[in-house]
Protein backbone atom coordinates (compact mmCIF):
# COMPACT_ATOMS: atom_id res chain seq x y z
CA UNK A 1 43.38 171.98 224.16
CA UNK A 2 43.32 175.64 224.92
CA UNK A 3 40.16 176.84 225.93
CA UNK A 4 38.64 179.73 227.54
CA UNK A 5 34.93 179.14 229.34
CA UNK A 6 33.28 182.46 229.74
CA UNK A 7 30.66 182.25 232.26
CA UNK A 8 33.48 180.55 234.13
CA UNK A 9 32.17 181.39 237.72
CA UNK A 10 28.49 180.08 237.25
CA UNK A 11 26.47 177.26 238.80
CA UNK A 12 27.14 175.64 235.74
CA UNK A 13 30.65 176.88 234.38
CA UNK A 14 32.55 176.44 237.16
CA UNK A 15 31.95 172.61 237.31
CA UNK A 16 32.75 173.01 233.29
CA UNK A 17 35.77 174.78 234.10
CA UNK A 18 37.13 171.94 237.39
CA UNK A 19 36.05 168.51 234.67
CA UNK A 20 37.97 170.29 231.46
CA UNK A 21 41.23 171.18 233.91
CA UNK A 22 41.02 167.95 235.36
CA UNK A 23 41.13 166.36 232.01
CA UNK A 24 44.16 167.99 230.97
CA UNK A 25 42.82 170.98 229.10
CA UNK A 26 43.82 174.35 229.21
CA UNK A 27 41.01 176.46 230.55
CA UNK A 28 41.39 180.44 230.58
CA UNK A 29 38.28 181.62 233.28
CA UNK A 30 36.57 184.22 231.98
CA UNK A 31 33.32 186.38 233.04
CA UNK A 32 32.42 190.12 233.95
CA UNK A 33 35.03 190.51 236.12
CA UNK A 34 38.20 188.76 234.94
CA UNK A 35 41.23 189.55 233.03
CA UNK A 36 40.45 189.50 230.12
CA UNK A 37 36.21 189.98 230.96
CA UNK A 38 33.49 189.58 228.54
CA UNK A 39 30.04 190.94 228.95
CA UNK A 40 27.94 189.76 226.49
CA UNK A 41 25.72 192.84 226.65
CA UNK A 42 28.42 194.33 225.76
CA UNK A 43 29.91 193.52 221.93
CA UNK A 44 33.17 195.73 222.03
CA UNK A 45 33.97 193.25 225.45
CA UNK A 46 33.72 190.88 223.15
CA UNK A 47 35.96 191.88 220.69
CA UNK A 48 38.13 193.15 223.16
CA UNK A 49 38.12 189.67 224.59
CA UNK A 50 39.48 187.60 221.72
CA UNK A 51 42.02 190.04 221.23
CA UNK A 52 43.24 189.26 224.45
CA UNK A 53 43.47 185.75 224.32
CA UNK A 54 44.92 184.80 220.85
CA UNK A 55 44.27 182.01 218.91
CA UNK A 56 42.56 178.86 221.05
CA UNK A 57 41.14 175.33 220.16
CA UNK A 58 37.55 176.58 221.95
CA UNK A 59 35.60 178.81 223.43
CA UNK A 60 32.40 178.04 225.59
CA UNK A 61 30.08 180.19 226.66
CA UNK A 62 27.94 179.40 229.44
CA UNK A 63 26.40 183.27 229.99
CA UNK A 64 23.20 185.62 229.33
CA UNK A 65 20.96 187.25 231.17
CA UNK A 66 16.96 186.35 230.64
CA UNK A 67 14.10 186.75 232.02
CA UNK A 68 10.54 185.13 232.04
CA UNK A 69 7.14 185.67 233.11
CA UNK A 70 3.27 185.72 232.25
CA UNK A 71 3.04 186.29 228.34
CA UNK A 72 0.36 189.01 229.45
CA UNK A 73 2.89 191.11 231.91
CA UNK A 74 6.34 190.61 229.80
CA UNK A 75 7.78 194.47 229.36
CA UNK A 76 10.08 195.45 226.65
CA UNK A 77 12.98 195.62 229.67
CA UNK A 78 12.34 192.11 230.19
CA UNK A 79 12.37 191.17 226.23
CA UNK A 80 15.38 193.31 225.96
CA UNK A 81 17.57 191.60 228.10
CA UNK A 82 16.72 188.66 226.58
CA UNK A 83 17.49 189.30 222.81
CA UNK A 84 20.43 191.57 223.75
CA UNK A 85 22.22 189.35 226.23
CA UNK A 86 21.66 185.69 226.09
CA UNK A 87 20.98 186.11 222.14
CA UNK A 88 22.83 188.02 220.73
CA UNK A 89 25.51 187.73 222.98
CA UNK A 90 25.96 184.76 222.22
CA UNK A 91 25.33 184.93 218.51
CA UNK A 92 28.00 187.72 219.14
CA UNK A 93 30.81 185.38 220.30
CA UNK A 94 30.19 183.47 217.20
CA UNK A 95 29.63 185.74 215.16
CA UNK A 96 33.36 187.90 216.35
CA UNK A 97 35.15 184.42 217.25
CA UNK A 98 34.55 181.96 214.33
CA UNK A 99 37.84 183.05 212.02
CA UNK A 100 39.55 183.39 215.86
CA UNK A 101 39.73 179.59 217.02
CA UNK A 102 41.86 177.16 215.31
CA UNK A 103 41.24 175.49 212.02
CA UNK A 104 39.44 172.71 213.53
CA UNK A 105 38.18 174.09 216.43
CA UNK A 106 34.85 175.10 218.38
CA UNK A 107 32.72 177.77 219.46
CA UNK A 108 29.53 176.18 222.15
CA UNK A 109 27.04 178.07 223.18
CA UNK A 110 24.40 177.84 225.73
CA UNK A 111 20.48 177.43 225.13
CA UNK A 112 18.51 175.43 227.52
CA UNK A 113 15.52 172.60 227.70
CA UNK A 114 12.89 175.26 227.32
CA UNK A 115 13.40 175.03 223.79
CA UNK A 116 11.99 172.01 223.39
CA UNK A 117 9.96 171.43 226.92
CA UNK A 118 8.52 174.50 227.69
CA UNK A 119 6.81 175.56 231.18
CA UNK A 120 3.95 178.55 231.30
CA UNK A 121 5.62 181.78 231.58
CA UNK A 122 8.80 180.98 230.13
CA UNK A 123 7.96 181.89 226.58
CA UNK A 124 10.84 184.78 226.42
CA UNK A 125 13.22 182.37 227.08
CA UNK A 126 12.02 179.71 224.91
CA UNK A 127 11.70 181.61 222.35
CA UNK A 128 15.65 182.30 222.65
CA UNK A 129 16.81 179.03 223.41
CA UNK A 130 15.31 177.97 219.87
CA UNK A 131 16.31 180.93 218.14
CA UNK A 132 19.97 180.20 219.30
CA UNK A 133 20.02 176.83 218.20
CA UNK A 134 18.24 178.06 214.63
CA UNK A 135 21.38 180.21 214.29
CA UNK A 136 23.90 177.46 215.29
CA UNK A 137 22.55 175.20 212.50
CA UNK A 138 22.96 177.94 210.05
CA UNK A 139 26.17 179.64 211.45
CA UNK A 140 27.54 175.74 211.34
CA UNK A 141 27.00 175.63 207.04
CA UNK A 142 29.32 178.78 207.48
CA UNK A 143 32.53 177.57 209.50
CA UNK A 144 36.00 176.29 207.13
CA UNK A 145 38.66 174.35 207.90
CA UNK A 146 37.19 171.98 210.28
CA UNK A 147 35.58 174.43 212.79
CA UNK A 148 32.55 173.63 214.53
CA UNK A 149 29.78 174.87 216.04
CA UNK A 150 27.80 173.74 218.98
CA UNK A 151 24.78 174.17 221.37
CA UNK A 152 24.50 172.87 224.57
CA UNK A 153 20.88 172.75 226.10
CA UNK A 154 20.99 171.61 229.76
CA UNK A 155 18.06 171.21 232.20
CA UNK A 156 17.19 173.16 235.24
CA UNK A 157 20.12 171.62 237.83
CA UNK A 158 19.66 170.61 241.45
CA UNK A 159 21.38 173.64 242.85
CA UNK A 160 19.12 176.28 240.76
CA UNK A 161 16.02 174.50 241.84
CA UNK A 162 17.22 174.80 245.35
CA UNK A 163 17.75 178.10 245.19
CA UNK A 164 14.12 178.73 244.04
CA UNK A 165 12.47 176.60 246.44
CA UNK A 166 11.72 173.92 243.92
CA UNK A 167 11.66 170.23 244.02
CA UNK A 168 15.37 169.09 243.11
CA UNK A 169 14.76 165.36 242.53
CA UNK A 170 14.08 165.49 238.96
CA UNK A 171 17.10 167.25 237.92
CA UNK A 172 21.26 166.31 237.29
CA UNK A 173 23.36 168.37 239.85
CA UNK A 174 25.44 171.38 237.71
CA UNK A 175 28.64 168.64 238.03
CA UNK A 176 27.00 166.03 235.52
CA UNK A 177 25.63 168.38 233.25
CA UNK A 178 29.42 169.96 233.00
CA UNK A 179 29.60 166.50 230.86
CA UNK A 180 27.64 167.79 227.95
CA UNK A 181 29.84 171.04 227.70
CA UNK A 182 32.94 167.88 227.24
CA UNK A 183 31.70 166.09 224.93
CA UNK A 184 30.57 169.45 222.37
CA UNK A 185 34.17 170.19 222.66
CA UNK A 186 35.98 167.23 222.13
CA UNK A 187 33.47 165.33 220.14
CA UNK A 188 33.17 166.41 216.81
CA UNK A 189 29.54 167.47 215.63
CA UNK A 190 28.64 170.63 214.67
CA UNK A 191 25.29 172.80 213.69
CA UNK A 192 23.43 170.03 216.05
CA UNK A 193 22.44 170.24 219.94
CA UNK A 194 24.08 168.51 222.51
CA UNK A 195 21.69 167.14 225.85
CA UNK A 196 22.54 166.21 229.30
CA UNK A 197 22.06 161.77 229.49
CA UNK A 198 18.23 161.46 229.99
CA UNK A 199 17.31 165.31 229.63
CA UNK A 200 16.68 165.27 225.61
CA UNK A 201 13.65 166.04 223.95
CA UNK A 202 10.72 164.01 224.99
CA UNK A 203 8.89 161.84 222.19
């Protein structure tokens, strides 16, 4: 399959982008700063972007900005980014790229465990997470000729958790929860949420 991974550099994309080329795929690299880039703040980089690449069996994004915080202290700036980069950004490569993959093919975004488990001060981001997989359920009754639509929601990963100064036991490394991004793409569900093995919704 032909498939371009934007976020391609991240904690997480970049072990996406090493398991799909290792299992025979594909894989055109995409984020800010690549030929052809795509900021998903940005729509017309968006556009811009499929353009560029043509026809392909998938597209993955594994991008957008967000920000959390005390439900009391959240500004507008924070909100924004939220809503205008991981949202609709996403709902934006969608939204521009459903008639631009394959019959048959598929368009996964990114949401995260939040929507489902979330911690204090994370409501922003919650509140996206869900809202993105609301629209991939509807967005799904919309796709023809065997397209699909798909949200990934992975956990916080080892190497993010390190970074903050967390505990990392609880959580996959970024290299098993590339598996989840796999199996949206070559499975064949759509309109539904894909977890990482043992990182699903609790009860």
């Amino acid at each position: 399959m032909r498939v371009a991974v934007i976020g391609a550099t991240g904690t997480i994309g970049a072990p996406v982008v090493d398991l799909l080329t290792r299992s025979g795929h594909e894989v055109i690299r995409v984020f800010r700063h690549s030929n052809p880039r795509v900021n998903l703040d940005d729509p017309a980089s968006i556009d811009a972007f499929y353009d560029a690449i043509g026809e392909v069996d998938g597209v993955l994004s594994i991008a957008g900005n967000a920000a959390a915080g005390p439900l009391g202290t959240v500004t507008d700036e924070q909100l924004g980014l939220c809503l205008h980069s991981k949202l609709l950004g996403q709902v934006n490569v969608v939204r521009k790229g459903f008639s631009r993959v394959k019959p048959g093919g598929v368009l996964v975004i990114t949401g995260g465990m939040l929507a489902y488990t979330p911690w204090p001060n994370t409501s922003p981001v919650a509140m996206v997470n869900a809202g993105l997989e609301g629209f991939v359920r509807a967005a799904a009754l919309e796709m023809q000729n065997g397209r699909r639509v798909v949200i990934v929601h992975p956990p916080l990963v080892r190497e993010t958790a390190a970074k903050w100064g967390q505990d990392e036991t609880p959580w996959p490394q970024a290299t098993a929860v590339a598996n989840a991004y796999k199996t949206a793409l070559e499975g064949t569900m759509t309109g539904v949420p894909v977890f990482v093995d043992g990182y699903g919704p609790r009860g």
